[in-house]
N, C-alpha and C. Protein backbone atom coordinates (compact mmCIF):
# COMPACT_ATOMS: atom_id res chain seq x y z
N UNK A 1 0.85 -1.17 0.00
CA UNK A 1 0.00 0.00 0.00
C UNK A 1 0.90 1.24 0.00
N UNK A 2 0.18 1.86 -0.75
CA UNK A 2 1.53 3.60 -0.82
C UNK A 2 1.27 4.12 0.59
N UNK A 3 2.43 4.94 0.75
CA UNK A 3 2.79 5.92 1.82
C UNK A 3 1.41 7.07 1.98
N UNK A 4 1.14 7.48 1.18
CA UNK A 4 -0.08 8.47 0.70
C UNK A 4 -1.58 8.17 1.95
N UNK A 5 -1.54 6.78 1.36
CA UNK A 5 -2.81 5.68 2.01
C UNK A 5 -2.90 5.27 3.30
N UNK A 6 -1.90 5.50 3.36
CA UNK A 6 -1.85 3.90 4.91
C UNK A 6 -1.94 4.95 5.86
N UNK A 7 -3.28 4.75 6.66
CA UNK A 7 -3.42 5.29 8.03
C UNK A 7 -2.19 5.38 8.84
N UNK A 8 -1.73 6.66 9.46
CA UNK A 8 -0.71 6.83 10.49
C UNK A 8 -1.20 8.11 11.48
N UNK A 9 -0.33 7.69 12.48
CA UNK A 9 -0.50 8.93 13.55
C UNK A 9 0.07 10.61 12.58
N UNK A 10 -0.32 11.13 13.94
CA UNK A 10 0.07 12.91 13.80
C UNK A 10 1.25 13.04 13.56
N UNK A 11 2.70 12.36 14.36
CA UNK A 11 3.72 12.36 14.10
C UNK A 11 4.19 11.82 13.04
N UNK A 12 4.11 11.00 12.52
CA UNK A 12 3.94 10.43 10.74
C UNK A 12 3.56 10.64 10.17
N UNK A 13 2.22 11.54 9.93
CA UNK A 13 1.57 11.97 8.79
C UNK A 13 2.79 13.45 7.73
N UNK A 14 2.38 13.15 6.88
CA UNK A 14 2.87 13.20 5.51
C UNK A 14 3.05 15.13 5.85
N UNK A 15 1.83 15.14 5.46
CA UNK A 15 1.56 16.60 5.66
C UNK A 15 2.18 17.71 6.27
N UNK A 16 2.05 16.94 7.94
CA UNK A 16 2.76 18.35 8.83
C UNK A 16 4.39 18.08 8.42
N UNK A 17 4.79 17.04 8.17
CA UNK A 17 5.88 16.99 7.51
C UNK A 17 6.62 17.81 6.99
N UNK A 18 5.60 18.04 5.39
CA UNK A 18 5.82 18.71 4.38
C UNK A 18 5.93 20.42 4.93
N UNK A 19 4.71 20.22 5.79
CA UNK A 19 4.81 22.10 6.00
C UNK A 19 5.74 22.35 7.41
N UNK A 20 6.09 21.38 8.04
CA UNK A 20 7.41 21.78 8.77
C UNK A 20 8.73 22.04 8.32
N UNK A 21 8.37 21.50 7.05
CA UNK A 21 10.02 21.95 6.17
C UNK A 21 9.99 22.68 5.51
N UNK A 22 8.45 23.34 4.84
CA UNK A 22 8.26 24.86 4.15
C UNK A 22 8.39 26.16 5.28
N UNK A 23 7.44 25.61 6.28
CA UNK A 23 7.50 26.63 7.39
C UNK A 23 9.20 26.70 7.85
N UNK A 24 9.91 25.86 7.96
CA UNK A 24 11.71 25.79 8.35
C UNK A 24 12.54 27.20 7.62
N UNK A 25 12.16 26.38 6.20
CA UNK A 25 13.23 27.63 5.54
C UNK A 25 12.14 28.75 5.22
N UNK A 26 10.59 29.15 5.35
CA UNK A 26 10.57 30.42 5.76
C UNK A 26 11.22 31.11 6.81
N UNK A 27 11.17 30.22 8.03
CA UNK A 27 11.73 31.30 9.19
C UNK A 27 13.16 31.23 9.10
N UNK A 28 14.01 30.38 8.09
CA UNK A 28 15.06 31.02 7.78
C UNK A 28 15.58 32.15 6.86
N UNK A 29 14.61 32.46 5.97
CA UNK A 29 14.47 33.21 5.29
C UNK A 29 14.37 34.58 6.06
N UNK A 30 13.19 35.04 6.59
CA UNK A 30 12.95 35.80 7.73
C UNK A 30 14.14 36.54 8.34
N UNK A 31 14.26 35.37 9.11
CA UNK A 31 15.79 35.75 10.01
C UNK A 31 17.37 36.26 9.14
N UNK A 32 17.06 35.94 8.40
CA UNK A 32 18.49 36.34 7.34
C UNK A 32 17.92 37.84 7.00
N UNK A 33 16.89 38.11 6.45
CA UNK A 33 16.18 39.51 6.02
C UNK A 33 15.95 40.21 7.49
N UNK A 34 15.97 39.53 8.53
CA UNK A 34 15.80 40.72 9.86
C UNK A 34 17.35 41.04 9.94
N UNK A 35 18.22 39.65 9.83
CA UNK A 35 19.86 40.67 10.19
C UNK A 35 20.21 41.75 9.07
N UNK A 36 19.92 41.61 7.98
CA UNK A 36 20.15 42.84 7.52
C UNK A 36 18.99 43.71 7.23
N UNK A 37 17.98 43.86 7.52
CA UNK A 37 16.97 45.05 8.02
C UNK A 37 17.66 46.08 9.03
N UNK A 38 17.71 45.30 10.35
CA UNK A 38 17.51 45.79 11.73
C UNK A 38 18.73 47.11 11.58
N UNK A 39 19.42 46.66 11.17
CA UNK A 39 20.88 48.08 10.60
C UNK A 39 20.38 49.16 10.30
N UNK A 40 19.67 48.85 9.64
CA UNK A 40 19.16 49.87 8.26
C UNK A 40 17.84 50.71 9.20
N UNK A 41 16.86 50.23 10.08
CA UNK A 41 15.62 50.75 10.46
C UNK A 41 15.99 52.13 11.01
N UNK A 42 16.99 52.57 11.90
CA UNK A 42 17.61 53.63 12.83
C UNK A 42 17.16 55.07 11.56
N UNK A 43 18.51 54.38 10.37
CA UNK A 43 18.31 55.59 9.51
C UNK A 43 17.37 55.69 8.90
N UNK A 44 16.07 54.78 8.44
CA UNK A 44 15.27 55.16 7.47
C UNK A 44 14.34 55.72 8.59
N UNK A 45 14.35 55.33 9.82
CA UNK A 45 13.38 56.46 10.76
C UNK A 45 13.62 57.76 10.78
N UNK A 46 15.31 57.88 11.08
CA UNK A 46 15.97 59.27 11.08
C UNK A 46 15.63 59.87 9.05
N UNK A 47 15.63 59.41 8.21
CA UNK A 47 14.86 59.54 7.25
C UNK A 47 13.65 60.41 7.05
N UNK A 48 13.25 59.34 7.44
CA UNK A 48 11.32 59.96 7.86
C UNK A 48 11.04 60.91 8.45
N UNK A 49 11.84 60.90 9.83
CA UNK A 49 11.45 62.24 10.49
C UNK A 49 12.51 63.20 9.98
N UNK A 50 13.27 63.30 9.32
CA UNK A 50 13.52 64.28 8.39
C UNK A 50 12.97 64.97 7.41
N UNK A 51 12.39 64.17 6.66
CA UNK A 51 11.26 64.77 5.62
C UNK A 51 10.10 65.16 6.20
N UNK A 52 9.31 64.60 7.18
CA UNK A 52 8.67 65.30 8.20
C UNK A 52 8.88 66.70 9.00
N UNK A 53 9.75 66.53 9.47
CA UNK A 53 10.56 68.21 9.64
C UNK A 53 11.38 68.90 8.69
N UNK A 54 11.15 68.64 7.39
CA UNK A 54 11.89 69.16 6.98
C UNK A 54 10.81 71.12 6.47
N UNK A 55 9.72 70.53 6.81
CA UNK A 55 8.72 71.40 6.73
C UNK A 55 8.74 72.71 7.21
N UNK A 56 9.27 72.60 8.40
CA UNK A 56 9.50 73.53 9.45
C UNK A 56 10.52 73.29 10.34
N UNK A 57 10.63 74.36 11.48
CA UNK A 57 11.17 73.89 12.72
C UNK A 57 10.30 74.37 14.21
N UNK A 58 9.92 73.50 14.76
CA UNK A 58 9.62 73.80 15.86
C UNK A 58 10.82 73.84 17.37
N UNK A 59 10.83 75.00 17.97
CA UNK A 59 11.05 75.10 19.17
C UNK A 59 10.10 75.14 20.40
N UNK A 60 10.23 74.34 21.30
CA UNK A 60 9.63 74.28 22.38
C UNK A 60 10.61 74.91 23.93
N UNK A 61 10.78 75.72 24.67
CA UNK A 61 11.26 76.37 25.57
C UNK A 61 10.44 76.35 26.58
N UNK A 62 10.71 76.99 27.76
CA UNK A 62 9.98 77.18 29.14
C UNK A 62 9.01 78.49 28.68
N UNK A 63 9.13 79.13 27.94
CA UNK A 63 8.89 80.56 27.64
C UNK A 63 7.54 80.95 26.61
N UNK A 64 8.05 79.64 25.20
CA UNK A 64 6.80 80.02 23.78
C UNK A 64 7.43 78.48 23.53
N UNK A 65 6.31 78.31 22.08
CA UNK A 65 6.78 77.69 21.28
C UNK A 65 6.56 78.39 20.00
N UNK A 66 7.71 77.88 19.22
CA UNK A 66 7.76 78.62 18.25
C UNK A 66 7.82 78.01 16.92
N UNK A 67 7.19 78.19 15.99
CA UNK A 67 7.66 77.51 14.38
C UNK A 67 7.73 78.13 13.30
N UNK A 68 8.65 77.86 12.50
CA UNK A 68 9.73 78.48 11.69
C UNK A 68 9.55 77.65 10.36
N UNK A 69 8.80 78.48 9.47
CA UNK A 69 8.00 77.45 7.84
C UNK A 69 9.09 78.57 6.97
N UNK A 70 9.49 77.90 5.71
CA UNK A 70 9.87 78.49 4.99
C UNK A 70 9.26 79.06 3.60
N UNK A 71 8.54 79.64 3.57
CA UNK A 71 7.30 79.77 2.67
C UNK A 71 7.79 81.37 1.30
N UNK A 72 9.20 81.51 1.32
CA UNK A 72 9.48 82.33 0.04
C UNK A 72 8.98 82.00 -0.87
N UNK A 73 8.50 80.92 -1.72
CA UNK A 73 7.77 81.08 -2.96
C UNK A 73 6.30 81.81 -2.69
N UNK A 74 6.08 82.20 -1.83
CA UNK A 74 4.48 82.73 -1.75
C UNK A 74 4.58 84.12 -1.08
N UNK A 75 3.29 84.90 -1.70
CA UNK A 75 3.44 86.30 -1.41
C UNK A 75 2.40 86.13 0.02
N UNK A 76 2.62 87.31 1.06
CA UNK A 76 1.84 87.19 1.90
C UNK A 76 0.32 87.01 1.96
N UNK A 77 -0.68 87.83 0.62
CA UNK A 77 -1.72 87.82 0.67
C UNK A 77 -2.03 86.35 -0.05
N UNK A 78 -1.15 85.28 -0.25
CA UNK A 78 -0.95 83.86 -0.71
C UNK A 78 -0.94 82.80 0.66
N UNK A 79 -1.02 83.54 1.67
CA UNK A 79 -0.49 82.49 3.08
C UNK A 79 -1.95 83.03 4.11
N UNK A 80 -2.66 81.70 4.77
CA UNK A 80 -3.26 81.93 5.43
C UNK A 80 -2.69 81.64 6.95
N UNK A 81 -2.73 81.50 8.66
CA UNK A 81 -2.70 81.38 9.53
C UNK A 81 -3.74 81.36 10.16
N UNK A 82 -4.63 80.55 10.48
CA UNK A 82 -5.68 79.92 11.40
C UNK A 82 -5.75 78.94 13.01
N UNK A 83 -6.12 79.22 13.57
CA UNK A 83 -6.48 78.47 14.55
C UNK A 83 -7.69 78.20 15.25
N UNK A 84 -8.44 76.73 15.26
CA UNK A 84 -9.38 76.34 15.86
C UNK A 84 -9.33 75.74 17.35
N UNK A 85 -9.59 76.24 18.43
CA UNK A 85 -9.87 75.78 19.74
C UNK A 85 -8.21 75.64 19.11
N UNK A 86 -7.37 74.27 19.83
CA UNK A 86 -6.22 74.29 20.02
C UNK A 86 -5.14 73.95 18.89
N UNK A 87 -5.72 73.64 17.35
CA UNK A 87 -5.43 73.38 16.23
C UNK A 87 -4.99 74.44 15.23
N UNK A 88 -3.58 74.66 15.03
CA UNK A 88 -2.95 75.58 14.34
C UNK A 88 -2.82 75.27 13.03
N UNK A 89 -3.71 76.29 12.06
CA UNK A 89 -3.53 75.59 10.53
C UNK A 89 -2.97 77.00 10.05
N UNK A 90 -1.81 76.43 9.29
CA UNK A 90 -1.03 77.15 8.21
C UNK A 90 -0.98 76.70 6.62
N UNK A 91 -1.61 77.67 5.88
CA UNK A 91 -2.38 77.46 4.45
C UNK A 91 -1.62 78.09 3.47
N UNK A 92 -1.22 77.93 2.29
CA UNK A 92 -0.43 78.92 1.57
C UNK A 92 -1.12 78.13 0.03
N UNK A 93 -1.52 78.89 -0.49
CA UNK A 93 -2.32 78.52 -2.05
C UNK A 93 -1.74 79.17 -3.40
N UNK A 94 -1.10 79.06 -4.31
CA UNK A 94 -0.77 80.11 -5.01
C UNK A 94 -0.71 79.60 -7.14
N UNK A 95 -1.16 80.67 -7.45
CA UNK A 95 -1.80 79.97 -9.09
C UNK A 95 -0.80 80.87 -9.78
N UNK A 96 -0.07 80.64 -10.47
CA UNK A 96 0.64 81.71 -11.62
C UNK A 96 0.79 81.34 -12.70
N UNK A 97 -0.12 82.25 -13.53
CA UNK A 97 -0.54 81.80 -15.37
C UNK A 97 0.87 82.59 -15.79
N UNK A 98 1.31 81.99 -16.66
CA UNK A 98 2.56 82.95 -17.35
C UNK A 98 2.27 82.12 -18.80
N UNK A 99 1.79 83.07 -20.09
CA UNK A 99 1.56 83.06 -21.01
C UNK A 99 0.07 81.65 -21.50
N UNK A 100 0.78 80.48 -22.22
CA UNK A 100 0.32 79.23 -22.02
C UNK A 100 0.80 78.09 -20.26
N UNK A 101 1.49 78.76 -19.85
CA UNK A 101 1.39 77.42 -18.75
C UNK A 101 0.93 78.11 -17.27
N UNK A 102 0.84 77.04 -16.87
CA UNK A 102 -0.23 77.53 -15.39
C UNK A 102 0.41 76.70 -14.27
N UNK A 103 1.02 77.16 -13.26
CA UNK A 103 1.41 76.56 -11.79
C UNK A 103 0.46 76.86 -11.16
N UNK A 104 0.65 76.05 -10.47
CA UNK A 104 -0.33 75.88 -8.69
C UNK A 104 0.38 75.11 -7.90
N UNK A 105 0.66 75.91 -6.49
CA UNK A 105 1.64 75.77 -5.56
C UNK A 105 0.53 75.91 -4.25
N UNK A 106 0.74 74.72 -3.39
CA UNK A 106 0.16 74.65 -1.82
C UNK A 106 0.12 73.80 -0.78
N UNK A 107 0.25 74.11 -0.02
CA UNK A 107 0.44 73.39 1.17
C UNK A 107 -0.63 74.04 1.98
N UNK A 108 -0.60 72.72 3.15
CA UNK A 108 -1.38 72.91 4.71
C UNK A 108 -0.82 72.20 5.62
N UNK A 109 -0.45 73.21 6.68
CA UNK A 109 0.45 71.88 7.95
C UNK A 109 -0.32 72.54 9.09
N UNK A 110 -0.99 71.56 9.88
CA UNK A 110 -1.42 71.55 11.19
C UNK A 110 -0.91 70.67 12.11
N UNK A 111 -1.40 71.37 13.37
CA UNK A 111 -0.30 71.36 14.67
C UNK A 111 -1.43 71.24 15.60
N UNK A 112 -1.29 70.22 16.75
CA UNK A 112 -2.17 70.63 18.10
C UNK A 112 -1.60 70.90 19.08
N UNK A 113 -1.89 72.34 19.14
CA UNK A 113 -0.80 73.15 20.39
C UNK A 113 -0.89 72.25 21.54
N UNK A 114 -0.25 72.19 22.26
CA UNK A 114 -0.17 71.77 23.86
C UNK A 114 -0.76 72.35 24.57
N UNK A 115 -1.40 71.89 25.62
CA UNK A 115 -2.13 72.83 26.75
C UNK A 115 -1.57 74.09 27.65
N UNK A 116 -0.35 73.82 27.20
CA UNK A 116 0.46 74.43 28.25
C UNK A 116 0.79 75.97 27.64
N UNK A 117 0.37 76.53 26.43
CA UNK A 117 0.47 77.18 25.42
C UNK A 117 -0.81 78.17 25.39
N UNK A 118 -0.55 79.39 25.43
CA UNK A 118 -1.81 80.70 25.70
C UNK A 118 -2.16 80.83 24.33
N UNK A 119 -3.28 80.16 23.73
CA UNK A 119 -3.53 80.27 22.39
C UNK A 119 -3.83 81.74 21.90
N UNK A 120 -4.74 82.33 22.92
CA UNK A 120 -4.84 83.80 22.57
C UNK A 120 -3.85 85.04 22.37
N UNK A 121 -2.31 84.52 22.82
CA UNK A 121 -1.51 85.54 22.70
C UNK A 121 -0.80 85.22 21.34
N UNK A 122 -1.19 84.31 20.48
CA UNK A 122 -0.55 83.82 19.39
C UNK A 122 -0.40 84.90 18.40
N UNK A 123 1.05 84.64 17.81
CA UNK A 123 1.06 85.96 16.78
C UNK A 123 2.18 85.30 15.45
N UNK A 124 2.25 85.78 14.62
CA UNK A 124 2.97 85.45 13.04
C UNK A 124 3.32 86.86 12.50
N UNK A 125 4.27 86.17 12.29
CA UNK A 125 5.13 87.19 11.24
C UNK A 125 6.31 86.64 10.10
N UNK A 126 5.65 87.23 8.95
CA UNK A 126 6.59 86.93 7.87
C UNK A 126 7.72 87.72 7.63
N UNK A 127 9.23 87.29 7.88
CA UNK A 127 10.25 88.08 7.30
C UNK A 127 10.29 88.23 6.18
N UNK A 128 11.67 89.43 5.74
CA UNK A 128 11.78 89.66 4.05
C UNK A 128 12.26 88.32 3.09
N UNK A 129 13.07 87.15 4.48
CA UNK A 129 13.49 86.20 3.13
C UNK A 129 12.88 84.99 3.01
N UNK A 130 11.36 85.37 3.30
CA UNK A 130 10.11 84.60 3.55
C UNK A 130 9.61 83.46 4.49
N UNK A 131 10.56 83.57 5.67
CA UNK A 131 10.52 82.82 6.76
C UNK A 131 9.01 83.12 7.67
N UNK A 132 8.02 82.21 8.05
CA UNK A 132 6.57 82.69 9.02
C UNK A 132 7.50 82.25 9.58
N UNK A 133 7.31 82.99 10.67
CA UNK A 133 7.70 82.79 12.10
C UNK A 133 6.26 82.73 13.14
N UNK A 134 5.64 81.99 13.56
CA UNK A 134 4.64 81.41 14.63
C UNK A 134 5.10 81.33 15.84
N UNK A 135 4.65 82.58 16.85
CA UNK A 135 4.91 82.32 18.45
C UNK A 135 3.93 82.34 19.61
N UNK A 136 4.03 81.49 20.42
CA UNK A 136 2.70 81.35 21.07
C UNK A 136 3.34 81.04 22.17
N UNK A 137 3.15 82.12 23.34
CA UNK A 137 3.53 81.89 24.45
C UNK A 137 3.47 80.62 25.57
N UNK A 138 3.71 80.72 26.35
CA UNK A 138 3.46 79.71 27.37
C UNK A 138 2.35 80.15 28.32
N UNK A 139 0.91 79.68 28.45
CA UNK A 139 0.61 80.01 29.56
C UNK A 139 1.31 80.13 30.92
N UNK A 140 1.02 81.26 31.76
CA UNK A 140 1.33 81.61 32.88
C UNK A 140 1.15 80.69 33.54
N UNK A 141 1.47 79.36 34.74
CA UNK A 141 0.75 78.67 35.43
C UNK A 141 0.47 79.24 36.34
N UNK A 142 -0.31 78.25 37.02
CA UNK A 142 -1.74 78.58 38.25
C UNK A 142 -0.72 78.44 39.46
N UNK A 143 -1.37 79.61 40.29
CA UNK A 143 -0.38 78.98 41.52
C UNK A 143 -1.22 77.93 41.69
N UNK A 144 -0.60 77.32 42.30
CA UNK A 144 -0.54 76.00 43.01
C UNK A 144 -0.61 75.61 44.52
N UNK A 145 0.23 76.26 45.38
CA UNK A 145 0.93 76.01 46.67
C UNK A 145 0.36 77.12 47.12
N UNK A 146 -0.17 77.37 48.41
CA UNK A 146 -0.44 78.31 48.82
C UNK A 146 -0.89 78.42 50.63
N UNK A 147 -1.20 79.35 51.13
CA UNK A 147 -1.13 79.13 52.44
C UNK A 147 -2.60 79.34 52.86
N UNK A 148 -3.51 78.46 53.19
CA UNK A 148 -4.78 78.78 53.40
C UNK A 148 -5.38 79.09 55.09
N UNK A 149 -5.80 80.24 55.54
CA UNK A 149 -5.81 80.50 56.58
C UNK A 149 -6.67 79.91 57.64
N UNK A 150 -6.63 79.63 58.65
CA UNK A 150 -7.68 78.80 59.39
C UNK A 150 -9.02 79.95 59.92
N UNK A 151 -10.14 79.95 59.92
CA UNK A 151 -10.77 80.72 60.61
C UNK A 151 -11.21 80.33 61.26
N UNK A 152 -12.03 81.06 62.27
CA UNK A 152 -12.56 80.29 63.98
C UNK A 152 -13.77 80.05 63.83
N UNK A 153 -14.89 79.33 63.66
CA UNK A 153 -16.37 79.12 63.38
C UNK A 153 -17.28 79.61 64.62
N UNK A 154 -18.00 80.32 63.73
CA UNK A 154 -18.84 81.20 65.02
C UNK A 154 -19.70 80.28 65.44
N UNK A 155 -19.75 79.89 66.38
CA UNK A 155 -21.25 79.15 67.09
C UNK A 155 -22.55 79.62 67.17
N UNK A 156 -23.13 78.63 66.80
CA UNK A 156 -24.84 78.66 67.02
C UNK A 156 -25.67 78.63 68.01
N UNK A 157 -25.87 79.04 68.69
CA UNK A 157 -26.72 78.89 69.58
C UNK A 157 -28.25 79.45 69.78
């Protein structure tokens, strides 16, 4: 009788066999592609968050925070600055027909300020070599600590 046919246990059967030796050299496969991945992950993160910041720069201090867009291709009445409740949107849209051809240039980068940040004192300003500059103070904190006085309770009688 063939091998195929003949009733056998779990440990003899044909099958898990077969896929214990496919499943084998997958996870050798795997493991050869993680040792040379794992090298490589550091910089393609440092990568990423490069092109991610490469947008701007944010500073964070005890004092403001501040962000720094580089937006010279656009004229000021081309750049919007918005903020909703704690959501900072910076808009810049810009169309220039020159003869037969037509550009269109734009971006939008939003930000959710931190709590710790006085949204109402927020202010922007564009320099001459088209740098927004975005500063938004630090809220003042609350005192905290304080000395609460005892008073003497008048009686009822």
């Amino acid at each position: 009788m063939p091998i195929w046919i003949q009733p056998c246990s779990a440990e003899r059967a044909i099958l898990p066999r077969f896929l214990d030796d496919v499943f084998s050299e997958l996870d050798d496969t795997i493991s050869v592609i993680d040792r040379f991945e794992k090298p490589i992950r550091p910089s393609l993160r440092r990568r990423k968050e490069a092109l991610v910041n490469s947008s701007g720069k944010i500073t964070d201090d005890e004092s403001k925070l501040a962000i720094s867009l580089n937006v010279s291709k656009f004229k000021p009445e081309e750049l919007k600055v918005n903020i909703d409740g704690r959501t900072l949107t910076i808009e810049g849209q810009q169309e220039v027909k020159d003869g037969s051809s037509y550009t269109v240039r734009s971006f939008v980068r939003r930000w959710d300020l931190p709590e710790d940040v006085d949204v109402e004192q927020i202010r922007s300003t564009l320099t001459e070599n088209g740098q927004l500059a975005i500063e938004v103070p630090k809220a003042k904190p609350a005192l905290t600590a304080r000395n609460i006085p005892i008073q003497k309770a008048i009686s009822q009688q």
